[in-house]
C-alpha atoms as a PDB file:
ATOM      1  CA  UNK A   1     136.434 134.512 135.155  1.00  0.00           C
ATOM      2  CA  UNK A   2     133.159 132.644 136.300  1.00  0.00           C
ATOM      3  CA  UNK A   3     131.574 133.877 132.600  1.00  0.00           C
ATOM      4  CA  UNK A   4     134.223 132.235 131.325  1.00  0.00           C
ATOM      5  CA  UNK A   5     134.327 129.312 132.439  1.00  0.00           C
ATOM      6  CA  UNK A   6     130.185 129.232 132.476  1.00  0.00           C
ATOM      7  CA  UNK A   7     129.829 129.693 128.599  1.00  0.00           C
ATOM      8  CA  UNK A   8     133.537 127.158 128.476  1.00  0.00           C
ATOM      9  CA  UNK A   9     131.368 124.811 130.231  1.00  0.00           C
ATOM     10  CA  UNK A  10     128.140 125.118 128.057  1.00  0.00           C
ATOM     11  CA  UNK A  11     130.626 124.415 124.809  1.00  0.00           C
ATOM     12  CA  UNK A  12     132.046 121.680 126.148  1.00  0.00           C
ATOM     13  CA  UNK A  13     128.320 120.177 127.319  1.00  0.00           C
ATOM     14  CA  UNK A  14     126.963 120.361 123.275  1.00  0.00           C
ATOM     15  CA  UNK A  15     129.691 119.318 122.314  1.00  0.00           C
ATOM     16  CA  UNK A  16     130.043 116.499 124.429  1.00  0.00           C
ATOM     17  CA  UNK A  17     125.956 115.612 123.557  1.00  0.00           C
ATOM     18  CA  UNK A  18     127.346 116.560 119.700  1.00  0.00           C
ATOM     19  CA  UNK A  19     130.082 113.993 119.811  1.00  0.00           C
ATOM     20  CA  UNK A  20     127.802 111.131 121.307  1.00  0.00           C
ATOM     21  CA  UNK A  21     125.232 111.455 118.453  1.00  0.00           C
ATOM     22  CA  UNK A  22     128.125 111.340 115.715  1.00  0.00           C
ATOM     23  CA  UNK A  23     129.434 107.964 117.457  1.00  0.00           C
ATOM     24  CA  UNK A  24     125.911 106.637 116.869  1.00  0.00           C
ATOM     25  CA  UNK A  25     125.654 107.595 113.678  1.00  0.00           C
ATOM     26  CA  UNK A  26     129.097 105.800 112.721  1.00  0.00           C
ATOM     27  CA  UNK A  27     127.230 103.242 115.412  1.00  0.00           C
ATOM     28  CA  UNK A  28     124.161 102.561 113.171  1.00  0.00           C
ATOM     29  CA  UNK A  29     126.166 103.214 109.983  1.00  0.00           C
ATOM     30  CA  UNK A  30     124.888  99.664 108.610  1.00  0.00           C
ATOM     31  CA  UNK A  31     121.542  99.762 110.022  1.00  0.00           C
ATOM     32  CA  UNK A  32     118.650  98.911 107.766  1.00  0.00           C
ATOM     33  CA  UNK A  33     116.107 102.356 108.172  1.00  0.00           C
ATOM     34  CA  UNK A  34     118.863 104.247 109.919  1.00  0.00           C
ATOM     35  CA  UNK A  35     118.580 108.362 109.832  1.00  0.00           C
ATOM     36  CA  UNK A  36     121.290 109.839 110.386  1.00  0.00           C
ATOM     37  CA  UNK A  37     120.812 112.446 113.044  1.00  0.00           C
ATOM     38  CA  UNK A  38     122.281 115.831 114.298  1.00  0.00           C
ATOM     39  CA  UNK A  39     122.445 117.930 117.441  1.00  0.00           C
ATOM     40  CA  UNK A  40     120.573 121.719 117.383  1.00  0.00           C
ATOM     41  CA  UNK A  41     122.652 124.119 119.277  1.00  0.00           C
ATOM     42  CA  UNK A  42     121.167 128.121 119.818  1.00  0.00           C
ATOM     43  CA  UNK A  43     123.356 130.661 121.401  1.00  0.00           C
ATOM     44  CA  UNK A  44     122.014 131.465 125.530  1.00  0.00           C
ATOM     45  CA  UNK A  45     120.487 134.167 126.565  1.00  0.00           C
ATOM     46  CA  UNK A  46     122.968 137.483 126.890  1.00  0.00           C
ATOM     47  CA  UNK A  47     123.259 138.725 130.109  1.00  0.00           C
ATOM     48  CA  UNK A  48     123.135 142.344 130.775  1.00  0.00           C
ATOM     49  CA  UNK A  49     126.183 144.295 131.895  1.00  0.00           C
ATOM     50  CA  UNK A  50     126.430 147.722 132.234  1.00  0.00           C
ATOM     51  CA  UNK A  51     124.869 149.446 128.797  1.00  0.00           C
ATOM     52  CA  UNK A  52     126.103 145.835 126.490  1.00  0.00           C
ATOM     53  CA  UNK A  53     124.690 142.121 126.261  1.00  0.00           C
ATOM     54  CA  UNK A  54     127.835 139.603 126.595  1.00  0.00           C
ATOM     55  CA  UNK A  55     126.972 136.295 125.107  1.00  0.00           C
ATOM     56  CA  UNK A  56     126.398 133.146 127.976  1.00  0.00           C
ATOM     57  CA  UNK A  57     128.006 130.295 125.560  1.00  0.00           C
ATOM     58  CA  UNK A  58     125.853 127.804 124.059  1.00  0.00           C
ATOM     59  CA  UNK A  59     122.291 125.672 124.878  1.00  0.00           C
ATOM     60  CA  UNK A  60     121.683 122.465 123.771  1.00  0.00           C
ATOM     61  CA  UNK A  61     118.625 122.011 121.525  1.00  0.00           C
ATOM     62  CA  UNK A  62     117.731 118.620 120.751  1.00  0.00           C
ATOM     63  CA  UNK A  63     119.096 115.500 118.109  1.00  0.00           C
ATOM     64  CA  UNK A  64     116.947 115.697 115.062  1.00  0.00           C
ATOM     65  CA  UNK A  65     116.590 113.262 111.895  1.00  0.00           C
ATOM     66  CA  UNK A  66     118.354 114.443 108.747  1.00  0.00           C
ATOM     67  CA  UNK A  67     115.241 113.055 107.226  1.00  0.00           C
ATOM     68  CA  UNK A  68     113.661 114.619 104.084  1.00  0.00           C
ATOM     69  CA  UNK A  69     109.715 113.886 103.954  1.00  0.00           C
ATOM     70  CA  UNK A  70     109.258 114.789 100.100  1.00  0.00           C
ATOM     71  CA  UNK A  71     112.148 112.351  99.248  1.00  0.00           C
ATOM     72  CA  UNK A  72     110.694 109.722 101.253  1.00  0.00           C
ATOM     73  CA  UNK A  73     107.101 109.852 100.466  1.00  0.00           C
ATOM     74  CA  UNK A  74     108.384 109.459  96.501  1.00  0.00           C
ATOM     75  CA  UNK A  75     110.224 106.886  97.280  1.00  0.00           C
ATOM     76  CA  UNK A  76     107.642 104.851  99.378  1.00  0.00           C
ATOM     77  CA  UNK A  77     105.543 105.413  96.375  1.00  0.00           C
ATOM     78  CA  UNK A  78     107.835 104.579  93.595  1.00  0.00           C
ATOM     79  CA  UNK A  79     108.383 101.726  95.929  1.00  0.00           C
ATOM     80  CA  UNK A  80     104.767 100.401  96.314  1.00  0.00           C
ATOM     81  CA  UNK A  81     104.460 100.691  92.324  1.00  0.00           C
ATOM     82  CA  UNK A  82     107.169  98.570  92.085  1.00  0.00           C
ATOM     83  CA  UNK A  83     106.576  95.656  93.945  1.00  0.00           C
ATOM     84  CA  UNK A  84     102.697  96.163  93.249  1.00  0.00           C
ATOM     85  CA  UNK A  85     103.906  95.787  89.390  1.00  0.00           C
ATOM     86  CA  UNK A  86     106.823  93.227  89.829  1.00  0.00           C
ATOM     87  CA  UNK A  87     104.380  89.963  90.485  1.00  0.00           C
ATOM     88  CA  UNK A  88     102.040  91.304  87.689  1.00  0.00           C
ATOM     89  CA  UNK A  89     104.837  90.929  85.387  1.00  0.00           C
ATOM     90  CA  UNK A  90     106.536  88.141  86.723  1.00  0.00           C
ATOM     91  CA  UNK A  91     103.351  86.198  86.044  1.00  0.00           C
ATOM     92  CA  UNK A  92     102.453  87.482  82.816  1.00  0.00           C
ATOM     93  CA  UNK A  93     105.736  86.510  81.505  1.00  0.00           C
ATOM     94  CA  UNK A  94     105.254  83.007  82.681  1.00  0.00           C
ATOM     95  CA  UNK A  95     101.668  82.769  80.727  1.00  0.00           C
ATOM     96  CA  UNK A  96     103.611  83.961  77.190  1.00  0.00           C
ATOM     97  CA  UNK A  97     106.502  81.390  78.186  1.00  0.00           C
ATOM     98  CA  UNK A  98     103.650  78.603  78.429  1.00  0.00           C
ATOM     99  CA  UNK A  99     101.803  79.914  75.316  1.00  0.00           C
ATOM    100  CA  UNK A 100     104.785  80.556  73.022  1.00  0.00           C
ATOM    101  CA  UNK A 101     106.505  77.120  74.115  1.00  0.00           C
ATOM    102  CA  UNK A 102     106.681  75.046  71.402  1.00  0.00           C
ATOM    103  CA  UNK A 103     106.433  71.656  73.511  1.00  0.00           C
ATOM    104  CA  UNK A 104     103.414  73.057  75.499  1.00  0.00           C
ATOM    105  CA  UNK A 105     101.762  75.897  73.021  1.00  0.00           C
ATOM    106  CA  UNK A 106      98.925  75.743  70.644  1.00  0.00           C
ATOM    107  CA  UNK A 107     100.547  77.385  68.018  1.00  0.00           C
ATOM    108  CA  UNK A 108     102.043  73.929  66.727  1.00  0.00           C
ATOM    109  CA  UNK A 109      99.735  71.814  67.027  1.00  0.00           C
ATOM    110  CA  UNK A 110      96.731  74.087  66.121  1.00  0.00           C
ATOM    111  CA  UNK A 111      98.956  74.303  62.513  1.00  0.00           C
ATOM    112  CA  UNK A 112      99.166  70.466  62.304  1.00  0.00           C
ATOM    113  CA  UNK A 113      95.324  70.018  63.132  1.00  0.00           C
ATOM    114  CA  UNK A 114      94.683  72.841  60.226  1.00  0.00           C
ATOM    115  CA  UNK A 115      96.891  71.052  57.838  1.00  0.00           C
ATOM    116  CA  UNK A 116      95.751  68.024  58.311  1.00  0.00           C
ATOM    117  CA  UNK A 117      91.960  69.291  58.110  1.00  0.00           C
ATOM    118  CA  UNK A 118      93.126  70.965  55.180  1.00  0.00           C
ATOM    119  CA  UNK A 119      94.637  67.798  53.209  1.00  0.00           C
ATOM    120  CA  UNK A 120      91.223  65.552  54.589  1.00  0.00           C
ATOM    121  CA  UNK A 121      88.956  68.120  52.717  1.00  0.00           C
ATOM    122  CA  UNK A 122      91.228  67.970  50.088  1.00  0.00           C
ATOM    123  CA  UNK A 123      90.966  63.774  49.963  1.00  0.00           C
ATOM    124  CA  UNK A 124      88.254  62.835  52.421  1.00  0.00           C
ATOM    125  CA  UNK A 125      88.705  58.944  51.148  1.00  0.00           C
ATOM    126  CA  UNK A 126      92.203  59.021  51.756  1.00  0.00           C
ATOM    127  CA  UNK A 127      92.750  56.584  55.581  1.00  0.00           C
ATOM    128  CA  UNK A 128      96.617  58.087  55.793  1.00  0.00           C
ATOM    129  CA  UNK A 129      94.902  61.893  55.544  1.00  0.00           C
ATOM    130  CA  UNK A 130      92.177  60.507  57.991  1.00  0.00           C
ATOM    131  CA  UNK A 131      94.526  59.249  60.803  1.00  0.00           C
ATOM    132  CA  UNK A 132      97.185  61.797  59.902  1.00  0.00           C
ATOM    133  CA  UNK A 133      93.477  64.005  61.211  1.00  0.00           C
ATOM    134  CA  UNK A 134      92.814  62.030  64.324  1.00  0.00           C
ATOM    135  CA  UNK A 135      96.608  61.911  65.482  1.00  0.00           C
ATOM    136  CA  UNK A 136      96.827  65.837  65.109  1.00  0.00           C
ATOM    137  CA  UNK A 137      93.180  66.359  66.902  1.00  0.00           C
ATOM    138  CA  UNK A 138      94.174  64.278  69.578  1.00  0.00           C
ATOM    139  CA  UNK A 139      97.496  65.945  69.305  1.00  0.00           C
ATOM    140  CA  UNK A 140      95.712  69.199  69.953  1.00  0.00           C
ATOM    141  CA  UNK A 141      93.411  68.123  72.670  1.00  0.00           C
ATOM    142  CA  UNK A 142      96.593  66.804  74.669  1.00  0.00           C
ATOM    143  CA  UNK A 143      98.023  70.371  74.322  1.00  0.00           C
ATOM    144  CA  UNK A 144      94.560  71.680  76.076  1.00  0.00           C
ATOM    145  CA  UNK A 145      95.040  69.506  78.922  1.00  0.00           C
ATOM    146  CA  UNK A 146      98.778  70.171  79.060  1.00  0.00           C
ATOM    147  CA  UNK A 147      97.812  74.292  78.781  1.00  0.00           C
ATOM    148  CA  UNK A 148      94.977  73.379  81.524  1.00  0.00           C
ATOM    149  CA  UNK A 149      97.183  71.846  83.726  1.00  0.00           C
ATOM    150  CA  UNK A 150      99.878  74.597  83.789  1.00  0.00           C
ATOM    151  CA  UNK A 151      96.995  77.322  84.319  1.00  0.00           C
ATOM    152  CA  UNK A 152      96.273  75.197  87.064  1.00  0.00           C
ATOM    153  CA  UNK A 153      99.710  75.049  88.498  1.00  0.00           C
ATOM    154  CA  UNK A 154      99.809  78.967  88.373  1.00  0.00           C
ATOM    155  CA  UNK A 155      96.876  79.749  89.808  1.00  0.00           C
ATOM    156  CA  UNK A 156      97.668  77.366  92.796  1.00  0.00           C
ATOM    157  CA  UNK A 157     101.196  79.545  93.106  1.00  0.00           C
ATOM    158  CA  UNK A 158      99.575  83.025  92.592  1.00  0.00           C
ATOM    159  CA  UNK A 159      96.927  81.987  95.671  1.00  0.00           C
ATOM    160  CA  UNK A 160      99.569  80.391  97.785  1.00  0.00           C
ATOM    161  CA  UNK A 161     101.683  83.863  97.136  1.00  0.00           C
ATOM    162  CA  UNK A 162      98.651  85.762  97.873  1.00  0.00           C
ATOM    163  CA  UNK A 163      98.168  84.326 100.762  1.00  0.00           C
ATOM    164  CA  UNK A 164     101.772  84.536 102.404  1.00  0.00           C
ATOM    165  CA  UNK A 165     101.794  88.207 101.157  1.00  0.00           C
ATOM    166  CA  UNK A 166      98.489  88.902 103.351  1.00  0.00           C
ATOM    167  CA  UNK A 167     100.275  87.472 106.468  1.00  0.00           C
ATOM    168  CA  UNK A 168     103.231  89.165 106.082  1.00  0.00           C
ATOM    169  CA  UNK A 169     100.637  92.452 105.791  1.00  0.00           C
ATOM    170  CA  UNK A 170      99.259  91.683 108.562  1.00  0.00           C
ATOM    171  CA  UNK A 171     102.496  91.381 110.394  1.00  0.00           C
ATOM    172  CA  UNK A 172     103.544  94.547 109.022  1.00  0.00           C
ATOM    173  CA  UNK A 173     100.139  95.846 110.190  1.00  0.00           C
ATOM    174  CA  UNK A 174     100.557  94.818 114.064  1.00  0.00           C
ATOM    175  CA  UNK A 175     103.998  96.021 114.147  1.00  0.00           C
ATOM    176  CA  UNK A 176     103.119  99.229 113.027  1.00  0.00           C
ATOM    177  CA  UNK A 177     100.136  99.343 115.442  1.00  0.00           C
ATOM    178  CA  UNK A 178     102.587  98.930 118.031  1.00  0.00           C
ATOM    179  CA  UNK A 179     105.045 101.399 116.886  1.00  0.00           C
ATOM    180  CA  UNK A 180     101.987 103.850 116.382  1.00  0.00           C
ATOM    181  CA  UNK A 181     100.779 103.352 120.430  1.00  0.00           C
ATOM    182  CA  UNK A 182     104.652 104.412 121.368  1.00  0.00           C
ATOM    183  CA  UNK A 183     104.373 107.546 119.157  1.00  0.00           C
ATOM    184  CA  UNK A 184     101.458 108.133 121.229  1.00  0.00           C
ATOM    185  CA  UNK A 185     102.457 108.955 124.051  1.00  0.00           C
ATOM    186  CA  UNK A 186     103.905 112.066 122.868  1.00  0.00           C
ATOM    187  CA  UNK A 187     101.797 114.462 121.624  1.00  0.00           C
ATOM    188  CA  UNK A 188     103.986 116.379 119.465  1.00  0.00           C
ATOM    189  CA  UNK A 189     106.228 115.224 116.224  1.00  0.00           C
ATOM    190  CA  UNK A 190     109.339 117.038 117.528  1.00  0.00           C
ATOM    191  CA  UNK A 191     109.337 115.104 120.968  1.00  0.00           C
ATOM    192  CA  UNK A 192     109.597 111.526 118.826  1.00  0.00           C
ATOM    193  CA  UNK A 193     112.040 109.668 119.464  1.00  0.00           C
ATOM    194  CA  UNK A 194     114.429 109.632 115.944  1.00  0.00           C
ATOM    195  CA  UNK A 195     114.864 105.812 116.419  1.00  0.00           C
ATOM    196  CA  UNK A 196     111.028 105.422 117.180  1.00  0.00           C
ATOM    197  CA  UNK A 197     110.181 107.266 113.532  1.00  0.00           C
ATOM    198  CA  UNK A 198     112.879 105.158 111.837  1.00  0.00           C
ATOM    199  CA  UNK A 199     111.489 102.319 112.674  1.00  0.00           C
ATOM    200  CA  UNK A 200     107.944 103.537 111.634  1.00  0.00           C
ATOM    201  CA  UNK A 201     109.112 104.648 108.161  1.00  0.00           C
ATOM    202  CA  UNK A 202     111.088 101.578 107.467  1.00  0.00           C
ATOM    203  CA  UNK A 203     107.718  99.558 107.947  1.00  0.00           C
ATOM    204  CA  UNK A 204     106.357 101.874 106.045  1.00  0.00           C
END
């Protein structure tokens, strides 16, 4: 009766440890990093009796992540491409929006300042080709300052970006530092703490 209720006892112990890390999994459900985790049970030791081994119930192992490393290293990569890419293009697609604008873009004006070159060379002695000429050159010099002045305006932006990203780097940086001297302290990966190695991977 006392093997019963030992190896009773152990089931109900795992179990209990089992149902505790289920209610903080449905606990964290919503939690930005979260792994879910699960318990590791392992049969006990059998105990000899007589010429047979009779099981002892069940040990309690340890919670572990259900965290797959290959998954997350590709997407921490993919990741990193991404937002290494996403300014690149956001700011390259600003440049063609300033260069193609009609308002703003040499295209227009460059055509005027031809044509009207073109129609001068054809009748140098004409005064309405000749000012038609000086309205599209300074036309055309108006569109470098206006070009000059938007260059200027987005290299002002991509420096002030630059510079927030760097402090929120750096943030990142000192957070992980201190996330790094709690790992420390033990000396194995199985011994981390699952919520500890969250938090490391969601800085990450």
């Amino acid at each position: 009766m006392s093997d019963l209720l030992g190896i009773a006892s152990s089931g109900i112990t795992a179990y209990q440890r089992a149902l505790a890390t289920v209610s903080n999994n449905i606990a964290n459900v919503n939690t930005e990093g979260y792994s879910r985790q699960g318990v590791g049970q392992a049969a006990s030791a059998p105990r000899l009796v007589g010429t047979n081994y009779l099981g002892t119930g069940t040990v309690f192992t340890g919670v572990r992540r259900q965290y797959d490393a290959f998954l997350e290293q590709n997407l921490r990569t993919s990741n990193s491409q991404l937002q290494a890419q996403e300014p690149l293009v956001g700011y390259v697609n600003r440049l063609i929006d300033v260069m193609g604008n009609d308002s703003i873009g040499l295209t227009t004006a460059m055509n005027q300042f031809f044509t009207s070159a073109r129609n001068l060379a054809t009748d140098p002695a004409s005064s309405v080709a000749r000012s038609s000429f000086l309205r599209d050159a300074d036309g055309l010099a108006a569109r470098f300052r206006q070009l000059d002045q938007q260059f200027q305006l987005l290299d002002t932006e991509t420096r002030q970006t630059v510079q927030t990203d760097v402090g929120k780097v750096n943030s990142l940086t000192r957070q992980l530092a201190q996330v790094n001297k709690e790992m420390s302290r033990n000396a194995t990966l199985a011994r981390q703490p699952s919520e500890l190695l969250d938090q490391r991977d969601n800085l990450l």
